[in-house]
PDB file of N, CA and C in Angstrom:
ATOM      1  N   UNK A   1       4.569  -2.403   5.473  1.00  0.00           N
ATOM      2  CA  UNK A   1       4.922  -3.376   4.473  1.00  0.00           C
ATOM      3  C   UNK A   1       5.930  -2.812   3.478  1.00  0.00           C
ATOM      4  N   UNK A   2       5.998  -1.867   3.155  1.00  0.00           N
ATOM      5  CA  UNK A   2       6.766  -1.200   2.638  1.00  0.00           C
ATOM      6  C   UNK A   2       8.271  -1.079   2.917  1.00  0.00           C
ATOM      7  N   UNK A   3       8.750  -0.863   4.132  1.00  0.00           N
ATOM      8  CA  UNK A   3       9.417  -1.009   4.893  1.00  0.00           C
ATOM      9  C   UNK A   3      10.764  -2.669   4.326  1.00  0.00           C
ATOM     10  N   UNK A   4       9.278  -3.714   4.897  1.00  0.00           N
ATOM     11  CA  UNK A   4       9.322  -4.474   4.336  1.00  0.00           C
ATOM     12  C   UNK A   4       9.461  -5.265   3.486  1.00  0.00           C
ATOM     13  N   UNK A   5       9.280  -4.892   2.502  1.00  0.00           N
ATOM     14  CA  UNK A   5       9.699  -5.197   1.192  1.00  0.00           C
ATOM     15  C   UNK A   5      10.953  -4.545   0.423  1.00  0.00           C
ATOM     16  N   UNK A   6      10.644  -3.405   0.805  1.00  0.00           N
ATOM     17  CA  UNK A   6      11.683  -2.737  -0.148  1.00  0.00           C
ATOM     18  C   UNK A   6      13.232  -2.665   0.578  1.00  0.00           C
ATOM     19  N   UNK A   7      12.965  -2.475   1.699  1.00  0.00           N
ATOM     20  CA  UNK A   7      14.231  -2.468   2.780  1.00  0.00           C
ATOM     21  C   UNK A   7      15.229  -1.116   2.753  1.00  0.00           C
ATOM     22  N   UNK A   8      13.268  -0.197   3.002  1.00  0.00           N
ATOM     23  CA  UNK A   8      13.696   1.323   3.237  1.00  0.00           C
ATOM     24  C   UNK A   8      13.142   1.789   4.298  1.00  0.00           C
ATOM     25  N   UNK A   9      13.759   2.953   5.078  1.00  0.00           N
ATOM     26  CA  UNK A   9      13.731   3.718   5.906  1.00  0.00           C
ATOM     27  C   UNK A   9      12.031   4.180   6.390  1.00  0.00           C
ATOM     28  N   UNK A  10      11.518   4.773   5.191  1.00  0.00           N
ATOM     29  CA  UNK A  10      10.191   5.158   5.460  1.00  0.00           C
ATOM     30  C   UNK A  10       9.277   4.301   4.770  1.00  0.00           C
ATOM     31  N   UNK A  11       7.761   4.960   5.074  1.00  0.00           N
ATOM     32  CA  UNK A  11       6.822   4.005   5.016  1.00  0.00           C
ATOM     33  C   UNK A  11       6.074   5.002   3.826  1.00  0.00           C
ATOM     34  N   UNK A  12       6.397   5.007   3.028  1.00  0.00           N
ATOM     35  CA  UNK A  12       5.761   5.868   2.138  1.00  0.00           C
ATOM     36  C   UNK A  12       6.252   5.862   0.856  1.00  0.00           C
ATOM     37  N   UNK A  13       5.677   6.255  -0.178  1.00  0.00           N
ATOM     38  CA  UNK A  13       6.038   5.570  -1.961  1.00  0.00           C
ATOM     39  C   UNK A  13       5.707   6.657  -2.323  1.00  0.00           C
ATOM     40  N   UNK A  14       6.614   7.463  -3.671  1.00  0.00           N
ATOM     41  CA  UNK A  14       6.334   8.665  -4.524  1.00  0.00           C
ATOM     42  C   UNK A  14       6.702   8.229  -5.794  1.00  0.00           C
ATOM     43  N   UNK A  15       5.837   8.979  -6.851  1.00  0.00           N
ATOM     44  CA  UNK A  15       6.315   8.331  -7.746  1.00  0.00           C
ATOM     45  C   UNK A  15       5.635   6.988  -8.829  1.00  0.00           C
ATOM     46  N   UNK A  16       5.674   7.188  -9.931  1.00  0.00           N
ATOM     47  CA  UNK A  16       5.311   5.421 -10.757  1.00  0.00           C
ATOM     48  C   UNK A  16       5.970   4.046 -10.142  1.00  0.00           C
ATOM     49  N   UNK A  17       7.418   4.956 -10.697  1.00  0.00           N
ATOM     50  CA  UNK A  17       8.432   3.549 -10.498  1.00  0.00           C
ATOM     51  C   UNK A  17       8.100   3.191  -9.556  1.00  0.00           C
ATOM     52  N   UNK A  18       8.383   3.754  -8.538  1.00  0.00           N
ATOM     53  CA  UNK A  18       8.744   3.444  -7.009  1.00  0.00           C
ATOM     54  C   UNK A  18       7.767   2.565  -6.581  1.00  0.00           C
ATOM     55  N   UNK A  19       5.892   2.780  -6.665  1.00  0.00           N
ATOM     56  CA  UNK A  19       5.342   2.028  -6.494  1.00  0.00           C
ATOM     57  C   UNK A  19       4.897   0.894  -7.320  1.00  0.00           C
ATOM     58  N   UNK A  20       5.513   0.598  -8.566  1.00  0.00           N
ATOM     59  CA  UNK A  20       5.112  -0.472  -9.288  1.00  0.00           C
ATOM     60  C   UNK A  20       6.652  -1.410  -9.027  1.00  0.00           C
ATOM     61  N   UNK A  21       7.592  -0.752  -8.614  1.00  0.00           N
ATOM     62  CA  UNK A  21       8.379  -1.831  -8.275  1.00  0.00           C
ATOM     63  C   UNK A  21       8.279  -2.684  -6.706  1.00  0.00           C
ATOM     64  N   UNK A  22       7.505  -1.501  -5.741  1.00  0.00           N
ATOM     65  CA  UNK A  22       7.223  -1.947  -5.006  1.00  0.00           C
ATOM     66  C   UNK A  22       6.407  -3.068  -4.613  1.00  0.00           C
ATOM     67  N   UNK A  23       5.108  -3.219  -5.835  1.00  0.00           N
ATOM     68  CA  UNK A  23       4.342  -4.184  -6.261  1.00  0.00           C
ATOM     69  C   UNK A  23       5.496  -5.501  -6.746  1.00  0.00           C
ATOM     70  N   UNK A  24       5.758  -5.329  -7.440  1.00  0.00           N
ATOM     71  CA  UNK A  24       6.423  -6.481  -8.388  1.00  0.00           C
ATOM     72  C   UNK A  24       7.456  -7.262  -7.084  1.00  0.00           C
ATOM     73  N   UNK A  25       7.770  -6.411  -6.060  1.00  0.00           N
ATOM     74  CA  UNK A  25       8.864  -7.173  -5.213  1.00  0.00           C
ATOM     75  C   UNK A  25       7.585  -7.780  -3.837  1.00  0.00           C
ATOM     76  N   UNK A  26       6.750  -7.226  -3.595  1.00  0.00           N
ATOM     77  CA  UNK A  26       5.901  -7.753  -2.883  1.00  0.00           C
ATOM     78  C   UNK A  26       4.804  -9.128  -3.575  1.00  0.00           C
ATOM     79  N   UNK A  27       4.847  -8.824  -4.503  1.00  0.00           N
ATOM     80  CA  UNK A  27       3.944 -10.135  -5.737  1.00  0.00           C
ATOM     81  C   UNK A  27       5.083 -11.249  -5.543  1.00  0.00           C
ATOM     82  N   UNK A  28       6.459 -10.984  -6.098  1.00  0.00           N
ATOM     83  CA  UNK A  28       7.348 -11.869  -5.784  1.00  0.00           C
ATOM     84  C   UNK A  28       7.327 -13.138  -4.380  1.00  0.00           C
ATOM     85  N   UNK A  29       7.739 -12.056  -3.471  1.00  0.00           N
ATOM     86  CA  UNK A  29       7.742 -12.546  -2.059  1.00  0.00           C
ATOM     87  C   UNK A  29       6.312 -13.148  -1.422  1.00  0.00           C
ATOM     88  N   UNK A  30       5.368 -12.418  -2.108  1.00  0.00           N
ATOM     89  CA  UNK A  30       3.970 -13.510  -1.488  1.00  0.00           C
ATOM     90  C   UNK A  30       2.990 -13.396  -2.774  1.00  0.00           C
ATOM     91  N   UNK A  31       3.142 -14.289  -3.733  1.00  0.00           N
ATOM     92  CA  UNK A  31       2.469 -14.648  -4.766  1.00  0.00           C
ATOM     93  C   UNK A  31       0.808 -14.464  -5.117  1.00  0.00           C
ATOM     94  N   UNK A  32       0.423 -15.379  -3.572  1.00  0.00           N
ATOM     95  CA  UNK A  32      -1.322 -15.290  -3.119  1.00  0.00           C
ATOM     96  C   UNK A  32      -1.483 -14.157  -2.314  1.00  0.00           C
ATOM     97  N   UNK A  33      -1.115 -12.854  -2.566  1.00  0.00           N
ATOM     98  CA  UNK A  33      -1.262 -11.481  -1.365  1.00  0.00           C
ATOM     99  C   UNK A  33      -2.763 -11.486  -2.421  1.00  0.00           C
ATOM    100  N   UNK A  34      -3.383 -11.217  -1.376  1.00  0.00           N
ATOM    101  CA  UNK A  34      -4.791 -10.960  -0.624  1.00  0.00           C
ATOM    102  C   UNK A  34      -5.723  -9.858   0.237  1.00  0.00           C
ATOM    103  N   UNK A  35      -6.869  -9.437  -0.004  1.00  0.00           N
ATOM    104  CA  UNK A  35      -6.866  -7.755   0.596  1.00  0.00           C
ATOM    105  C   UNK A  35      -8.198  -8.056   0.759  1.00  0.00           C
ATOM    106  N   UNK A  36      -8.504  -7.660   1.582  1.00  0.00           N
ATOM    107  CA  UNK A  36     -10.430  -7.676   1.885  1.00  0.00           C
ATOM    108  C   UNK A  36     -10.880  -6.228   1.787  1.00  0.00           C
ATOM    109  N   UNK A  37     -11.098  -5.797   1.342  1.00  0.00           N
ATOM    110  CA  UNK A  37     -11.547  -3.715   1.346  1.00  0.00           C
ATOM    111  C   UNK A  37     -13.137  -3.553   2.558  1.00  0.00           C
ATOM    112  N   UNK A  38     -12.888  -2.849   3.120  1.00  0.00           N
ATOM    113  CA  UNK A  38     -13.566  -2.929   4.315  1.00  0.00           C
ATOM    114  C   UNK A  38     -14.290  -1.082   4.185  1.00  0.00           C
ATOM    115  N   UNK A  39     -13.729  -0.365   3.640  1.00  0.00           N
ATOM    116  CA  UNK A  39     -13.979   1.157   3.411  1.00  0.00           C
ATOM    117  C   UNK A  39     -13.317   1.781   2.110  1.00  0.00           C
ATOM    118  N   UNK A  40     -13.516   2.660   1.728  1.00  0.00           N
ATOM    119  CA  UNK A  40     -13.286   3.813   1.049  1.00  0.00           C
ATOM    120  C   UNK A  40     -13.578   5.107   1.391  1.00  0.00           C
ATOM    121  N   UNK A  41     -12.843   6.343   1.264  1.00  0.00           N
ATOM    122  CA  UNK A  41     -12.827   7.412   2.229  1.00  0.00           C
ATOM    123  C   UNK A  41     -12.577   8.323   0.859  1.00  0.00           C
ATOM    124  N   UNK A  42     -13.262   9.079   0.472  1.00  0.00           N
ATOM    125  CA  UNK A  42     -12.690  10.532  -0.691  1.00  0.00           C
ATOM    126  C   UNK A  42     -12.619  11.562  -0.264  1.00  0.00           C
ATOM    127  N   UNK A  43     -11.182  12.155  -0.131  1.00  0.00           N
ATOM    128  CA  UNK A  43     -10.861  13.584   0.490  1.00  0.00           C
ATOM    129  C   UNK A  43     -11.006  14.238  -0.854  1.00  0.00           C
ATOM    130  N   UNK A  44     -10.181  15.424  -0.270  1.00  0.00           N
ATOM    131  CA  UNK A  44      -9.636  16.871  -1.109  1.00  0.00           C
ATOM    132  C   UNK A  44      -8.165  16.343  -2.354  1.00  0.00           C
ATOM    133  N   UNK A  45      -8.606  15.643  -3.201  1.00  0.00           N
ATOM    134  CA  UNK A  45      -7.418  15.084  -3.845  1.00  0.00           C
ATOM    135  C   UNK A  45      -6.852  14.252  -3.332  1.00  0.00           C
ATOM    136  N   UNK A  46      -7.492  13.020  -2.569  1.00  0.00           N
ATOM    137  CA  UNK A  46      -6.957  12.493  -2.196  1.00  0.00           C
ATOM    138  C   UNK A  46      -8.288  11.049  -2.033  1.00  0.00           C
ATOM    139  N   UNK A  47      -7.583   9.446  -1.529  1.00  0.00           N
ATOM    140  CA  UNK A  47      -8.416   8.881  -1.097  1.00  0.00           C
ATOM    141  C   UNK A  47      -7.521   8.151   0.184  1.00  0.00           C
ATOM    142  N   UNK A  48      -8.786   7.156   1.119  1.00  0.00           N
ATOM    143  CA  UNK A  48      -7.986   6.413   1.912  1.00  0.00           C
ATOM    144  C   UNK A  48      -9.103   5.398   1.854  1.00  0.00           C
ATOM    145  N   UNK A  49      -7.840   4.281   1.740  1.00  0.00           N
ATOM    146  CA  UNK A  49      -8.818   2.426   1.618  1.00  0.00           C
ATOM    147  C   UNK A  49      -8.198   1.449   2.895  1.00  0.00           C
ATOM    148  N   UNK A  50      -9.388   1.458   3.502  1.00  0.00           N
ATOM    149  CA  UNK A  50      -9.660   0.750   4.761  1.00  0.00           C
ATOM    150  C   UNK A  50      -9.529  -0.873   4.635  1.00  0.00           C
ATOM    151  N   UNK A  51      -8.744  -1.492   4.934  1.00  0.00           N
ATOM    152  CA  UNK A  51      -8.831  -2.971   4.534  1.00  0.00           C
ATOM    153  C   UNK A  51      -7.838  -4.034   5.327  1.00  0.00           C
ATOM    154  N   UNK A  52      -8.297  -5.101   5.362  1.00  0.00           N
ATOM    155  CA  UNK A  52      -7.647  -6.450   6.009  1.00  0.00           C
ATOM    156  C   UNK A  52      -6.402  -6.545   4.865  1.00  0.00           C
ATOM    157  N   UNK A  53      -5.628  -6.743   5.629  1.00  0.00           N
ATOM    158  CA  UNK A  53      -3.913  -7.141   5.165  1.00  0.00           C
ATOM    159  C   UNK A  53      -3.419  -8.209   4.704  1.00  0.00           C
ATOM    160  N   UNK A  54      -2.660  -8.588   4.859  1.00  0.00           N
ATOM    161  CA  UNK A  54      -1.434  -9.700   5.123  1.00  0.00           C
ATOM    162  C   UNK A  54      -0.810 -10.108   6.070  1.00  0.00           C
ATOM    163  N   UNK A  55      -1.150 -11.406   6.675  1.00  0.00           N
ATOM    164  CA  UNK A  55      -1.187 -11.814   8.145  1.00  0.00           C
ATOM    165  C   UNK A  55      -2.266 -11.261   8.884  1.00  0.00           C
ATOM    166  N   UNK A  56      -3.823 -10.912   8.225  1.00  0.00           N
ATOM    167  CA  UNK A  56      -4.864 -10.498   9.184  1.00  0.00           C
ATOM    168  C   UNK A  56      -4.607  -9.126   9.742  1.00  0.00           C
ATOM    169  N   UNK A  57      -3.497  -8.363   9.107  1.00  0.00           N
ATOM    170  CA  UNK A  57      -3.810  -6.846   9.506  1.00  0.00           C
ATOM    171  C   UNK A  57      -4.831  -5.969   9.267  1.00  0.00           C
ATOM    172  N   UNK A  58      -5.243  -5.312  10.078  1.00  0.00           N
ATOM    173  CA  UNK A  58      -6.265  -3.780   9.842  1.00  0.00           C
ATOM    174  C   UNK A  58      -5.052  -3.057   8.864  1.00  0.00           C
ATOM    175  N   UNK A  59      -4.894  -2.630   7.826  1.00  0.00           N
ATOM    176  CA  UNK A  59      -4.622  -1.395   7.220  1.00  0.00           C
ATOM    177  C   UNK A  59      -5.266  -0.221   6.825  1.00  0.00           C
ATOM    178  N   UNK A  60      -4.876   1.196   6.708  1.00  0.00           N
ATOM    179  CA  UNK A  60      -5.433   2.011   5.942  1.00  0.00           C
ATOM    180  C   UNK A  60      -4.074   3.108   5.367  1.00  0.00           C
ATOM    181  N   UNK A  61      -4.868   2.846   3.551  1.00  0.00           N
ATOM    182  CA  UNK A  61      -4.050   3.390   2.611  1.00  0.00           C
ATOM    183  C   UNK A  61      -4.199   4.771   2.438  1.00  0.00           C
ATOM    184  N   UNK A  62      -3.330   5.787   2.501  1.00  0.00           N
ATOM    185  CA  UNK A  62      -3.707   7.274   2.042  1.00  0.00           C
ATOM    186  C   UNK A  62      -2.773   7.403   0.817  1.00  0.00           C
ATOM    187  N   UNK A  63      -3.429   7.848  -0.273  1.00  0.00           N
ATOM    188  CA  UNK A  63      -3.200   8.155  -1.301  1.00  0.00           C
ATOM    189  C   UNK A  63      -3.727   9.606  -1.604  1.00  0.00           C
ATOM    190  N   UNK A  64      -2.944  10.621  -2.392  1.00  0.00           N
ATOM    191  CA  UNK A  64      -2.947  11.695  -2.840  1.00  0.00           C
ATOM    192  C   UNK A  64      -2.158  12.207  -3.407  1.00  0.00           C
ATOM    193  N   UNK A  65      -2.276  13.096  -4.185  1.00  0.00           N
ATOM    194  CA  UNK A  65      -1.503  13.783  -5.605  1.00  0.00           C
ATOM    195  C   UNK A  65      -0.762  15.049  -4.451  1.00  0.00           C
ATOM    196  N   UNK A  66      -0.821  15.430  -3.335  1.00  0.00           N
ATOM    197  CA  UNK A  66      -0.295  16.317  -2.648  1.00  0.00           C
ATOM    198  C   UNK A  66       0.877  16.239  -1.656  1.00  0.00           C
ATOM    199  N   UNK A  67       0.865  14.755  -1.480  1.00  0.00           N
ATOM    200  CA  UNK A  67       1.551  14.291  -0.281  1.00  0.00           C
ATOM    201  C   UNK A  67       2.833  13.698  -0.837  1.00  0.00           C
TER     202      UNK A  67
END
């Protein structure tokens, strides 16, 4: 989705800006975005959130202060 929205190369966000603009252009483009959370996962500085998408996708988010 990322990809997607932003109309970049990789699939990955660093950074404040980067991901709150990424929000604001995806809120734009689908107003009613929607997420079902299905898991939560806590690593080593890190988490990953298991969840239904947009258009009925399986996603899973990895987030961490390392990556």
């Amino acid at each position: 989705m990322i990809k997607l929205a932003l109309g970049v190369d990789t699939g990955s966000l660093k950074g404040k800006e980067n991901v709150a603009d990424y929000w604001r252009k995806a809120l734009e483009k689908l107003p009613d975005l929607h997420f079902e959370l299905y898991d939560v996962t806590a690593g080593v500085n890190s988490v990953a959130l298991y969840y239904k998408s947009v258009m009925n996708k399986n996603s899973i988010d990895n987030m961490s202060d390392k990556i």
